[in-house]
PDB file of N, CA and C in Angstrom:
ATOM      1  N   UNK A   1       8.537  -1.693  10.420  1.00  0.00           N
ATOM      2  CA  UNK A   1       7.860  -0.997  11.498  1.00  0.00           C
ATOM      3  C   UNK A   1       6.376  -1.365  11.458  1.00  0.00           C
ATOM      4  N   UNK A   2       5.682  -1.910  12.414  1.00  0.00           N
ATOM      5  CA  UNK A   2       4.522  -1.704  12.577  1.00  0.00           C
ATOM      6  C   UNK A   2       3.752  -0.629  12.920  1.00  0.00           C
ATOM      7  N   UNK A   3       2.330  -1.309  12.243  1.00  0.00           N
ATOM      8  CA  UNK A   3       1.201  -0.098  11.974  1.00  0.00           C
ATOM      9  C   UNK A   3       0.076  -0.523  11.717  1.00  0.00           C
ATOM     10  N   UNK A   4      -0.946   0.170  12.829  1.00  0.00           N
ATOM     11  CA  UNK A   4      -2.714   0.086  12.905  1.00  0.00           C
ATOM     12  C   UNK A   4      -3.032   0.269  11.925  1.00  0.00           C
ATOM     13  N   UNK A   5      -4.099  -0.385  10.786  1.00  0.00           N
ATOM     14  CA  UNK A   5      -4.408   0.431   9.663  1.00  0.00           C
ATOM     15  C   UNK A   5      -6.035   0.676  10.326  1.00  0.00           C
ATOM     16  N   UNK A   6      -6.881   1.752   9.456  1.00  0.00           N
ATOM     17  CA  UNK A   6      -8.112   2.138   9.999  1.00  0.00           C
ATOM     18  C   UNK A   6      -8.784   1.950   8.592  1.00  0.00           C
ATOM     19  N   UNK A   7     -10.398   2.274   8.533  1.00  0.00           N
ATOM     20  CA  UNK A   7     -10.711   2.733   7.673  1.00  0.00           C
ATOM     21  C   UNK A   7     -11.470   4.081   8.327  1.00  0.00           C
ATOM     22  N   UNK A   8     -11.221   5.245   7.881  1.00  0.00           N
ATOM     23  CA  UNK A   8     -12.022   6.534   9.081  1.00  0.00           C
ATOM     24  C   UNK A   8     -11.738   6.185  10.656  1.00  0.00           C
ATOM     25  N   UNK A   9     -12.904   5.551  11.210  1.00  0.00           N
ATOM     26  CA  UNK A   9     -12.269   5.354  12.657  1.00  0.00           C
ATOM     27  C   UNK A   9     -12.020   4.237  13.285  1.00  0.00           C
ATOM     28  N   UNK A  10     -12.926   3.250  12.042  1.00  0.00           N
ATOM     29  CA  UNK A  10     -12.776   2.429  12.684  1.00  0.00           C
ATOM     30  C   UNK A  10     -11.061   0.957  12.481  1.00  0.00           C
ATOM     31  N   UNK A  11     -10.879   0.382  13.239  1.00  0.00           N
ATOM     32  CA  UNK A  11      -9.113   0.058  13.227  1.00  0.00           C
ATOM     33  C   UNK A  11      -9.431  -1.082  12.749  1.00  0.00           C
ATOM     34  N   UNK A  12      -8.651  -1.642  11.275  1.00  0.00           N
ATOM     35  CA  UNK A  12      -9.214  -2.697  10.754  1.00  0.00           C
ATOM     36  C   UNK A  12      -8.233  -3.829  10.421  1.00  0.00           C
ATOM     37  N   UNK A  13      -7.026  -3.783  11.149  1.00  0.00           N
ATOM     38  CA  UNK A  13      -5.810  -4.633  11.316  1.00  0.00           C
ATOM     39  C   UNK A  13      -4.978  -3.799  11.489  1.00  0.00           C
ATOM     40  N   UNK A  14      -3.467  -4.757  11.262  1.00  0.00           N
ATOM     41  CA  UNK A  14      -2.154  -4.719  11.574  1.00  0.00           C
ATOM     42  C   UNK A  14      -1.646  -4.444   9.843  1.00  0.00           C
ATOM     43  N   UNK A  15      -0.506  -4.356  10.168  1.00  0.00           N
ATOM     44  CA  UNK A  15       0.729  -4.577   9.070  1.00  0.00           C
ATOM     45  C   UNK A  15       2.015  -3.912   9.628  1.00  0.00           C
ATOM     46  N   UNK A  16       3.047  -4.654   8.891  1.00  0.00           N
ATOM     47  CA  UNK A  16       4.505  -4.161   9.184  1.00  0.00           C
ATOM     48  C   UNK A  16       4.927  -3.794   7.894  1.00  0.00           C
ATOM     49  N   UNK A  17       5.616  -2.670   7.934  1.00  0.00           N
ATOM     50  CA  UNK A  17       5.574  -1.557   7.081  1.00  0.00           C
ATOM     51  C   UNK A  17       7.490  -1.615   6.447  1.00  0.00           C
ATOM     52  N   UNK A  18       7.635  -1.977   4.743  1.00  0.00           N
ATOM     53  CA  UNK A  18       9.030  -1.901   4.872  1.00  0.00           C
ATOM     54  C   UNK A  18       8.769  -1.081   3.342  1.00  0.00           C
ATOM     55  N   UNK A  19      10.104  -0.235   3.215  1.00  0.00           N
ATOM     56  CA  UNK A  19      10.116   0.431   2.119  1.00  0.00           C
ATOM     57  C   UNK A  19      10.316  -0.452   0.424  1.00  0.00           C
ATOM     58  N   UNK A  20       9.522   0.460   0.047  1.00  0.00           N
ATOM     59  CA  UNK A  20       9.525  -0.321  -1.519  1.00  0.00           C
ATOM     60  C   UNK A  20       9.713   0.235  -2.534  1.00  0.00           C
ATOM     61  N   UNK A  21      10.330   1.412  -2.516  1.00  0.00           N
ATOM     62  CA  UNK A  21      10.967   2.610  -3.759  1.00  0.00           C
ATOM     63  C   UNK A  21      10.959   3.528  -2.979  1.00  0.00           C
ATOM     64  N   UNK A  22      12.490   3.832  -1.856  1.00  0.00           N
ATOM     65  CA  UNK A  22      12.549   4.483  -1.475  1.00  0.00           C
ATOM     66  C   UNK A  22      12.702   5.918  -2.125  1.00  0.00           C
ATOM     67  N   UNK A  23      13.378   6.218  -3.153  1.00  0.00           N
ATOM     68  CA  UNK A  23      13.264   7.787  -4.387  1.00  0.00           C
ATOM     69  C   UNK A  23      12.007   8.213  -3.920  1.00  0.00           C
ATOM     70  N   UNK A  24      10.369   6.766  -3.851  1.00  0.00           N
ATOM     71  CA  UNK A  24       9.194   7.456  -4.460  1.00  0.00           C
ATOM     72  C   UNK A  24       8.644   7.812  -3.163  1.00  0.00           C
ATOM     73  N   UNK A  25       9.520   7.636  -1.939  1.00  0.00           N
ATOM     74  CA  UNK A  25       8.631   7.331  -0.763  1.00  0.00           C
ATOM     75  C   UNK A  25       7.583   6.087  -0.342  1.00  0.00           C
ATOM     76  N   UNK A  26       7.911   5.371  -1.483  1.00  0.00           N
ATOM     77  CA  UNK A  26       6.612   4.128  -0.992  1.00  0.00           C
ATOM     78  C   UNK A  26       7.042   3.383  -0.519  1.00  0.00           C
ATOM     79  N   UNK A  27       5.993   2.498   0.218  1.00  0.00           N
ATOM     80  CA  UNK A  27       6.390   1.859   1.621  1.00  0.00           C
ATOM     81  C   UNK A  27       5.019   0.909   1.434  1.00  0.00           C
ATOM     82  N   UNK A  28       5.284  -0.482   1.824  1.00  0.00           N
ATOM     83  CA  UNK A  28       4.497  -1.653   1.779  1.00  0.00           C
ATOM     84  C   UNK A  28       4.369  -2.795   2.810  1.00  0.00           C
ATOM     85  N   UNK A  29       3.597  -3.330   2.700  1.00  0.00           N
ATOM     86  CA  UNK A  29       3.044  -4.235   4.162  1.00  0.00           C
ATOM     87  C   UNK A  29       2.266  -5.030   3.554  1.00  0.00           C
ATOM     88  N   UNK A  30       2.052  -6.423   4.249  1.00  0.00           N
ATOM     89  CA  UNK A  30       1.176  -7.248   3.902  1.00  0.00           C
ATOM     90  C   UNK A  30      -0.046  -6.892   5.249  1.00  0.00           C
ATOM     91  N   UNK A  31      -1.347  -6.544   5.097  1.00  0.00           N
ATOM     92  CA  UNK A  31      -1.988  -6.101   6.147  1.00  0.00           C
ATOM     93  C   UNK A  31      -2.464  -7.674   6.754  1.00  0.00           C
ATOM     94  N   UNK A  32      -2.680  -7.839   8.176  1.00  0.00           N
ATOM     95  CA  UNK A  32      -3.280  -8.859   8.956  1.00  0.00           C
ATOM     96  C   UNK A  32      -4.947  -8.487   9.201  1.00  0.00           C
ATOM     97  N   UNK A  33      -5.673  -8.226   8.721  1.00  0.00           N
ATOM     98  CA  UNK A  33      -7.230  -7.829   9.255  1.00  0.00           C
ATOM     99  C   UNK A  33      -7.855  -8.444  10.440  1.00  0.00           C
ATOM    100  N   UNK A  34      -8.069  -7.660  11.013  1.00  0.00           N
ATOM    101  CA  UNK A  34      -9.391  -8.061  11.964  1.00  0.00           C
ATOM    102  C   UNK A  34     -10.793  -8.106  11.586  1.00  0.00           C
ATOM    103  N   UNK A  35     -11.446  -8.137  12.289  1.00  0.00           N
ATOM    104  CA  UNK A  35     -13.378  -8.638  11.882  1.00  0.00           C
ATOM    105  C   UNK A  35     -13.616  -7.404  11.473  1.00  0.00           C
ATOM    106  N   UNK A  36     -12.918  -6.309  11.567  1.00  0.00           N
ATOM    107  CA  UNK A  36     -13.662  -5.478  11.180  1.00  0.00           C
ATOM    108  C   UNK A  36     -13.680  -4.881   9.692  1.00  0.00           C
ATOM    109  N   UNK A  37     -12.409  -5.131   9.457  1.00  0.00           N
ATOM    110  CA  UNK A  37     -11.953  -5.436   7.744  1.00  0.00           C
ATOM    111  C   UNK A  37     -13.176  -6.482   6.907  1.00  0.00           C
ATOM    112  N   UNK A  38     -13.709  -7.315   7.762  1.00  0.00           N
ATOM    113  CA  UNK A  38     -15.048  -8.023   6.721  1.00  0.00           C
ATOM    114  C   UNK A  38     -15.962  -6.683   6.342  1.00  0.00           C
ATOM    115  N   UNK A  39     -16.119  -5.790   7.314  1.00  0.00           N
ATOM    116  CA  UNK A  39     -17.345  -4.775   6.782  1.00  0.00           C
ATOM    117  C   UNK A  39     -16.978  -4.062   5.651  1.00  0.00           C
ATOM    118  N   UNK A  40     -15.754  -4.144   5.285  1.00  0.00           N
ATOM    119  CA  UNK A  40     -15.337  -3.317   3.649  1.00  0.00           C
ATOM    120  C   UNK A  40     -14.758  -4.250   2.621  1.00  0.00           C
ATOM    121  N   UNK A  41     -14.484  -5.695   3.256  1.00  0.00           N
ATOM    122  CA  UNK A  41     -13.656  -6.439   2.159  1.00  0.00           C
ATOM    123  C   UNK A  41     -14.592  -6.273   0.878  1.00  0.00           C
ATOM    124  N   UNK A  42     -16.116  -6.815   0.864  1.00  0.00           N
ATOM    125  CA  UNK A  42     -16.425  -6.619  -0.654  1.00  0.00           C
ATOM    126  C   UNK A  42     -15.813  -5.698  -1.518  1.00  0.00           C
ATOM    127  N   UNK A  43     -16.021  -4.625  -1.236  1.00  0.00           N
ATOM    128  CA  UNK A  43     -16.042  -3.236  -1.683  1.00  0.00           C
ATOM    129  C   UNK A  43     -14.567  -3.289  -2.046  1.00  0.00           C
ATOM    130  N   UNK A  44     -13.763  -3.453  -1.347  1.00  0.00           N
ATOM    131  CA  UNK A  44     -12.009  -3.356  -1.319  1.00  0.00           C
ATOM    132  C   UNK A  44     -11.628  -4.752  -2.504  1.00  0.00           C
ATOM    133  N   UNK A  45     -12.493  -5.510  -2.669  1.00  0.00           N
ATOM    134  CA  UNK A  45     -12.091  -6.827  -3.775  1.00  0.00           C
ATOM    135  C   UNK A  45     -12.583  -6.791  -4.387  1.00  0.00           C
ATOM    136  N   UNK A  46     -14.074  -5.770  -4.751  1.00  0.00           N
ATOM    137  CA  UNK A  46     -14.441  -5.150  -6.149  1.00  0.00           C
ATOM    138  C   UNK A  46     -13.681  -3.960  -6.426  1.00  0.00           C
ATOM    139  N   UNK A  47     -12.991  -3.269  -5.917  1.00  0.00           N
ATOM    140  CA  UNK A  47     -12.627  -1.807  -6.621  1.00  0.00           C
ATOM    141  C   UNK A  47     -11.088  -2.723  -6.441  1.00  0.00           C
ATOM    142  N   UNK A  48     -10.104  -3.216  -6.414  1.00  0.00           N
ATOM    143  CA  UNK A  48      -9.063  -4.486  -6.638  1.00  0.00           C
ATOM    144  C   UNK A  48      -9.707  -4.735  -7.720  1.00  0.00           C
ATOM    145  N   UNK A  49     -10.480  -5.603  -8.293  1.00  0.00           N
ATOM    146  CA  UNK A  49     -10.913  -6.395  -9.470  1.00  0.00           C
ATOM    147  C   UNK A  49     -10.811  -5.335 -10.702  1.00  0.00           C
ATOM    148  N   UNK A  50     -11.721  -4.348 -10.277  1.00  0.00           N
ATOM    149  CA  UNK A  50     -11.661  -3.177 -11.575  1.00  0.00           C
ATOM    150  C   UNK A  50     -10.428  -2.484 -11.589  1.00  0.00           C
ATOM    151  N   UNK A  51      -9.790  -1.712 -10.718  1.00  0.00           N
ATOM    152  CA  UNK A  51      -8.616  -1.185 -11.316  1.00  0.00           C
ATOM    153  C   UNK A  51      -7.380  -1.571 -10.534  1.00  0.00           C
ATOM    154  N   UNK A  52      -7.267  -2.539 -10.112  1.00  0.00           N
ATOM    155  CA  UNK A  52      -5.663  -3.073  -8.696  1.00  0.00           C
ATOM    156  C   UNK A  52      -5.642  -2.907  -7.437  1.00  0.00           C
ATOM    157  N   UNK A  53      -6.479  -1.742  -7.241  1.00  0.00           N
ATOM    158  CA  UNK A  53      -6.355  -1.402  -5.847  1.00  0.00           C
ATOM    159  C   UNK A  53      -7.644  -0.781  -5.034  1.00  0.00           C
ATOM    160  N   UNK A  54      -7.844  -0.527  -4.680  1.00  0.00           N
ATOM    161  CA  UNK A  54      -8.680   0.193  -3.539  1.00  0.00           C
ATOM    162  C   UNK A  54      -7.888   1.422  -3.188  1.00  0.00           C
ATOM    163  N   UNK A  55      -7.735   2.930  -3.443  1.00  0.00           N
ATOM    164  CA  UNK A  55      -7.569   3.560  -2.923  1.00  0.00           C
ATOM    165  C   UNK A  55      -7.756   5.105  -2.229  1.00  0.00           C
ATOM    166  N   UNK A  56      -7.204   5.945  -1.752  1.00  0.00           N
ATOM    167  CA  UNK A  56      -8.053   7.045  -1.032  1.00  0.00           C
ATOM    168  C   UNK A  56      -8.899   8.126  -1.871  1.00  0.00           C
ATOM    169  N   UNK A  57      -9.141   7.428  -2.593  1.00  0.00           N
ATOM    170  CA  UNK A  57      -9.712   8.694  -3.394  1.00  0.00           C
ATOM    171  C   UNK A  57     -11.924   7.555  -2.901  1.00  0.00           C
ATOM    172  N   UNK A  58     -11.102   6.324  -2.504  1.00  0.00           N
ATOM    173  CA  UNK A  58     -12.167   5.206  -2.515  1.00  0.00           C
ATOM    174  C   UNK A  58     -12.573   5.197  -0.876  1.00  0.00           C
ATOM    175  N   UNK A  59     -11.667   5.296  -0.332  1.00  0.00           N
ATOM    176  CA  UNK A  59     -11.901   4.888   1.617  1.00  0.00           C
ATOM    177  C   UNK A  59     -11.249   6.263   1.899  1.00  0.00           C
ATOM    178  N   UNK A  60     -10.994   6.315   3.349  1.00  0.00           N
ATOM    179  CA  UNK A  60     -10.528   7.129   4.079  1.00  0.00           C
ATOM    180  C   UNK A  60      -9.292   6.206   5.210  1.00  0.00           C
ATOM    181  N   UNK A  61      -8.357   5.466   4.109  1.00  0.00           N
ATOM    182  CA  UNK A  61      -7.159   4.907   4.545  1.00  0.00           C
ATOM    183  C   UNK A  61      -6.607   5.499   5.172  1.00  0.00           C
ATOM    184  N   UNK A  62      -6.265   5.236   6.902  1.00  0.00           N
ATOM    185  CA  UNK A  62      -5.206   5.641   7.970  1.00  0.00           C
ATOM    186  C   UNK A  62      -4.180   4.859   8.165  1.00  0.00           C
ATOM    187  N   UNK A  63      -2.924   5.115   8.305  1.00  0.00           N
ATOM    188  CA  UNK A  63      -1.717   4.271   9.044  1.00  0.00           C
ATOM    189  C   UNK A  63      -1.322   4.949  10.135  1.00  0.00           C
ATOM    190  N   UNK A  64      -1.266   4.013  10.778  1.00  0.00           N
ATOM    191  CA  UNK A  64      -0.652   4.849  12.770  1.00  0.00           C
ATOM    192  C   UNK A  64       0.724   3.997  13.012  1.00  0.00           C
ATOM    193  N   UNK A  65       1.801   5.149  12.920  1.00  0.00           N
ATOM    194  CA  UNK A  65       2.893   3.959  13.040  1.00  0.00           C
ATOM    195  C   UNK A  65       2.813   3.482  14.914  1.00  0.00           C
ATOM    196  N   UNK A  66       3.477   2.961  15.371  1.00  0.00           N
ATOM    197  CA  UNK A  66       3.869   2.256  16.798  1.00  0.00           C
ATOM    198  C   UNK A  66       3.732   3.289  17.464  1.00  0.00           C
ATOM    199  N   UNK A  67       4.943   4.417  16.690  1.00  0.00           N
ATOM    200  CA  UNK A  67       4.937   5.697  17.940  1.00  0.00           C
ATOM    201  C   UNK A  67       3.729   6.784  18.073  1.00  0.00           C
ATOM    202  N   UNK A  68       2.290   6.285  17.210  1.00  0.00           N
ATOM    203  CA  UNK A  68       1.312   6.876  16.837  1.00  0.00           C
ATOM    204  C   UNK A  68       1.220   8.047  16.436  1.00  0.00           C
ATOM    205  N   UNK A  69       2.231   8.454  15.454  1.00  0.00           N
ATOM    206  CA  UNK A  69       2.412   9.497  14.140  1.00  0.00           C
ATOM    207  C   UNK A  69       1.446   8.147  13.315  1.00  0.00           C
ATOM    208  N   UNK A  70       0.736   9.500  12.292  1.00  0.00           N
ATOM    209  CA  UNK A  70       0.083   9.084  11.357  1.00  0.00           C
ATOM    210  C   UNK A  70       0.278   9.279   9.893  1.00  0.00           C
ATOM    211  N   UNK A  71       0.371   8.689   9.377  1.00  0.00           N
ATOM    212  CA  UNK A  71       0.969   9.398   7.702  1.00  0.00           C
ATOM    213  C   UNK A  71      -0.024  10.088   7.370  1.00  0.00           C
ATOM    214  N   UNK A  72       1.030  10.884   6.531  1.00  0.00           N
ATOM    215  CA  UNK A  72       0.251  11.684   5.253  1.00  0.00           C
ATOM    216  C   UNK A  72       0.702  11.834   4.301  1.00  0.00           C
ATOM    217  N   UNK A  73       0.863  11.138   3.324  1.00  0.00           N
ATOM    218  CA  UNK A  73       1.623  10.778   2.111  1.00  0.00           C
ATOM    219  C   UNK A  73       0.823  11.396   0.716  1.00  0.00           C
ATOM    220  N   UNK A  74       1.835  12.187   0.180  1.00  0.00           N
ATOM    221  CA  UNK A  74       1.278  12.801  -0.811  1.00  0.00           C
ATOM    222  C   UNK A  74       0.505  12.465  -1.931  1.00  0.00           C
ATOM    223  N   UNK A  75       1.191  10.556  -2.096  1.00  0.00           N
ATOM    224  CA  UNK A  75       0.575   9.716  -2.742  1.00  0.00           C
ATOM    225  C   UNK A  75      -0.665   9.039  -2.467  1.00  0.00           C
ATOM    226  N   UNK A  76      -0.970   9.354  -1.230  1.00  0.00           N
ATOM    227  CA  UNK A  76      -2.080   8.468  -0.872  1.00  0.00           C
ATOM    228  C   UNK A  76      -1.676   7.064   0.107  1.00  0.00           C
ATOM    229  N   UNK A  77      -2.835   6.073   0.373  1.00  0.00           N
ATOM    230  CA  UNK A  77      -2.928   5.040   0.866  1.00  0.00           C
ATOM    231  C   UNK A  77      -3.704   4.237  -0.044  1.00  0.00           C
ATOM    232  N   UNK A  78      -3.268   3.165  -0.528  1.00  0.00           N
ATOM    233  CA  UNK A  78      -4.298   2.069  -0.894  1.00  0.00           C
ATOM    234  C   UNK A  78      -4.190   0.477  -0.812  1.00  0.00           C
ATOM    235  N   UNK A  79      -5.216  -0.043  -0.645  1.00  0.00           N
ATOM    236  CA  UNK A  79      -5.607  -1.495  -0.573  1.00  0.00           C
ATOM    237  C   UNK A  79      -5.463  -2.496  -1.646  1.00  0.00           C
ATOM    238  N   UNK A  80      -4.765  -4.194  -1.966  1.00  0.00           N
ATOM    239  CA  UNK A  80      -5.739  -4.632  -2.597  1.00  0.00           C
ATOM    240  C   UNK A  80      -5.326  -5.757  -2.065  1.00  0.00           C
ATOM    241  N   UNK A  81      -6.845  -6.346  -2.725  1.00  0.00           N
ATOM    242  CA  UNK A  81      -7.006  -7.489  -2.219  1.00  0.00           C
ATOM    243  C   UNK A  81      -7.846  -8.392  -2.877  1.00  0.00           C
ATOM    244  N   UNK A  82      -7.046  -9.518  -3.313  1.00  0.00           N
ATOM    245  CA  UNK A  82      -7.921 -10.545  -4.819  1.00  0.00           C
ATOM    246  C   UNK A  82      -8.853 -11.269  -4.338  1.00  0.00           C
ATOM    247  N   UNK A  83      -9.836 -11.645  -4.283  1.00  0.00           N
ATOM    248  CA  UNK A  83     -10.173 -12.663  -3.710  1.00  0.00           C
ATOM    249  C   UNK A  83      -9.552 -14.285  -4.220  1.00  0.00           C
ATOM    250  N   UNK A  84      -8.665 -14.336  -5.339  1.00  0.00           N
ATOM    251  CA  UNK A  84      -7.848 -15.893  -5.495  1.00  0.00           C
ATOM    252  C   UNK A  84      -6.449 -15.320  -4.659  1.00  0.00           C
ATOM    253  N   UNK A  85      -6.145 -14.937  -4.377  1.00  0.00           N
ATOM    254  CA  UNK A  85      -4.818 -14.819  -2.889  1.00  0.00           C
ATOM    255  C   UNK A  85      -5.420 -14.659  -1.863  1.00  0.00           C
ATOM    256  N   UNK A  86      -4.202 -14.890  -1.573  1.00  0.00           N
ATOM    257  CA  UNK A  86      -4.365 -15.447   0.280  1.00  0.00           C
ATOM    258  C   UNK A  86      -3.977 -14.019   0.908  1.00  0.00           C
ATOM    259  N   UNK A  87      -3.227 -13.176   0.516  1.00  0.00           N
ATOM    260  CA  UNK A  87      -3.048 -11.789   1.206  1.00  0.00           C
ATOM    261  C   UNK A  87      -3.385 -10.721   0.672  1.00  0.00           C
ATOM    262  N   UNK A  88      -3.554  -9.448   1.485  1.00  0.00           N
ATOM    263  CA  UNK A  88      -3.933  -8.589   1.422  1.00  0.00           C
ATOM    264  C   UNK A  88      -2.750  -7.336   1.189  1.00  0.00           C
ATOM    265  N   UNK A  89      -2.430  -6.837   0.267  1.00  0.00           N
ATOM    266  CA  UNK A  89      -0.889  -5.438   0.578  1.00  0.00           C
ATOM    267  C   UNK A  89      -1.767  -4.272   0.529  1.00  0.00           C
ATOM    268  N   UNK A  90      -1.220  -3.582   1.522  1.00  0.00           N
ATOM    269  CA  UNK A  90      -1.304  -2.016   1.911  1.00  0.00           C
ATOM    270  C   UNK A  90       0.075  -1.563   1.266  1.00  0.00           C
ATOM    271  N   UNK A  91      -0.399   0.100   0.568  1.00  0.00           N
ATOM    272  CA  UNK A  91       0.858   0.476  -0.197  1.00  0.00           C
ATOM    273  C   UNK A  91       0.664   2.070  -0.377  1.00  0.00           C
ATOM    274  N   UNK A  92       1.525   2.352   0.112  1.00  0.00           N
ATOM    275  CA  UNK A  92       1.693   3.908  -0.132  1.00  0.00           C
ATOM    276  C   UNK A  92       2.824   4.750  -0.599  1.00  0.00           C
ATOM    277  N   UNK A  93       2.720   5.977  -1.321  1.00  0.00           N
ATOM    278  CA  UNK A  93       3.551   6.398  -1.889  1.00  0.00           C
ATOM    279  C   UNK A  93       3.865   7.822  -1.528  1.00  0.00           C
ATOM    280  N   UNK A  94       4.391   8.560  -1.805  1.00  0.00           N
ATOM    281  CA  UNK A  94       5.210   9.780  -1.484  1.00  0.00           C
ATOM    282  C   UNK A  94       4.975  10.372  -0.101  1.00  0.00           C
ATOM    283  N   UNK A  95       5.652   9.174   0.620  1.00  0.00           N
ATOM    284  CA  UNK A  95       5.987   9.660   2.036  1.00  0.00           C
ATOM    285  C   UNK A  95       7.131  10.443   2.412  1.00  0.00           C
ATOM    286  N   UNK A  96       7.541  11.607   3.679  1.00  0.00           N
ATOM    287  CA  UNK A  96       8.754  11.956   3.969  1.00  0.00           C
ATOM    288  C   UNK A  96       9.637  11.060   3.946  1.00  0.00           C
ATOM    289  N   UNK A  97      10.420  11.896   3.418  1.00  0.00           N
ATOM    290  CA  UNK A  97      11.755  11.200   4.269  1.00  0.00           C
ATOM    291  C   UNK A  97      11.889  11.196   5.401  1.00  0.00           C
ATOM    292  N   UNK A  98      11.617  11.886   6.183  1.00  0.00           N
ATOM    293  CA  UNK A  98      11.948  11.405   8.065  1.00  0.00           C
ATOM    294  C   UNK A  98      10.506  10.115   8.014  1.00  0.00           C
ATOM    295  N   UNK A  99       9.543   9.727   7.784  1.00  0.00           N
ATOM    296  CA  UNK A  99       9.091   8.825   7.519  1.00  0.00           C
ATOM    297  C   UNK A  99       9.663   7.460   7.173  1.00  0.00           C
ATOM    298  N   UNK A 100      10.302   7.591   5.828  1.00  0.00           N
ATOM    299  CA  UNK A 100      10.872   6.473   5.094  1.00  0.00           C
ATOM    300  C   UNK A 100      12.215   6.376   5.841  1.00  0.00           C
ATOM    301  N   UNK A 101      13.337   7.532   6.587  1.00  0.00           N
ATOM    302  CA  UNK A 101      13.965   7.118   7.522  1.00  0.00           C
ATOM    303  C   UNK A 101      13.726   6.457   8.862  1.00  0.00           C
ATOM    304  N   UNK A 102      12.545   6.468   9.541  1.00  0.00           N
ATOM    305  CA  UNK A 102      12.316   5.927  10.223  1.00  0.00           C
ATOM    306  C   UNK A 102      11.843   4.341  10.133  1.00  0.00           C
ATOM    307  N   UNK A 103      11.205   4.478   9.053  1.00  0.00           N
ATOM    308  CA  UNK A 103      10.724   2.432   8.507  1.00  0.00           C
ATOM    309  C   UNK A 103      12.088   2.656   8.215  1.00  0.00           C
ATOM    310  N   UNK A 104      12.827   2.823   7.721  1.00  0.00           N
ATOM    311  CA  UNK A 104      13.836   2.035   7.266  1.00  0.00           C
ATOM    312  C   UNK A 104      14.738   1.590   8.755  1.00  0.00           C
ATOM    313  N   UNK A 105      15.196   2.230   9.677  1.00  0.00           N
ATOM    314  CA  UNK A 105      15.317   2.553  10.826  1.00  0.00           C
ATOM    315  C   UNK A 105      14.985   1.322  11.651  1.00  0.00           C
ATOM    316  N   UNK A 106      14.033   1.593  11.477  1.00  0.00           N
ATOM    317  CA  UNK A 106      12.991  -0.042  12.527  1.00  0.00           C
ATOM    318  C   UNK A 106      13.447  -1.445  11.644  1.00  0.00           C
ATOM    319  N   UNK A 107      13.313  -1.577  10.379  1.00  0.00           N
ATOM    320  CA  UNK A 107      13.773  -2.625   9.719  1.00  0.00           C
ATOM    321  C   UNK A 107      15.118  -3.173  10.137  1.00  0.00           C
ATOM    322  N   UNK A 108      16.171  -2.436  10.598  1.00  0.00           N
ATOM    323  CA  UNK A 108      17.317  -2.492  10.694  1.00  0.00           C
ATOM    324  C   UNK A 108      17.892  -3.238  11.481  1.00  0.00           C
TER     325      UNK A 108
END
């Protein structure tokens, strides 16, 4: 399933969203960025470097699925991104189940 990612308001790519431990609720995407993802990459490939990821305790990570429900995952949202790879994964964890039924749903 696709999904807008933000940082606060502003919309800073794409990603398509497929489950990745469904038990934990987590759910993963390789994100596509737009220009506006340059205004946080440093920051998102230094806090990656120090502990793996970038996450909400760090940004104010949004996902908007297609049907523009927004998560709220108990686990959070987070980023990383190496600067020696070529991609970027968005990854989140303890989502609903009517959530994780629905990515799973769209995958199908």
């Amino acid at each position: 399933m696709k999904a807008k990612v933000y940082i606060n308001t502003k919309f800073v790519g794409i990603t398509k969203l497929k489950i990745s431990d469904e038990s934990m609720g987590g759910i993963i995407g390789d994100l596509v960025p737009n220009e506006n993802y340059n205004l946080y990459k440093s920051n998102i490939q230094s806090l990656s470097e120090k502990k793996g990821i970038a996450n909400c305790s760090d940004f104010n990570f949004i996902l908007e699925l297609d049907n523009k429900q927004k998560l709220n995952p108990e686990g959070g949202i987070g980023i990383s991104d190496f600067k020696e790879f070529n991609e970027i994964i968005i990854e989140s964890a303890g989502n609903s189940n009517e959530i994780i039924e629905l990515i799973k749903n769209a995958s199908s």
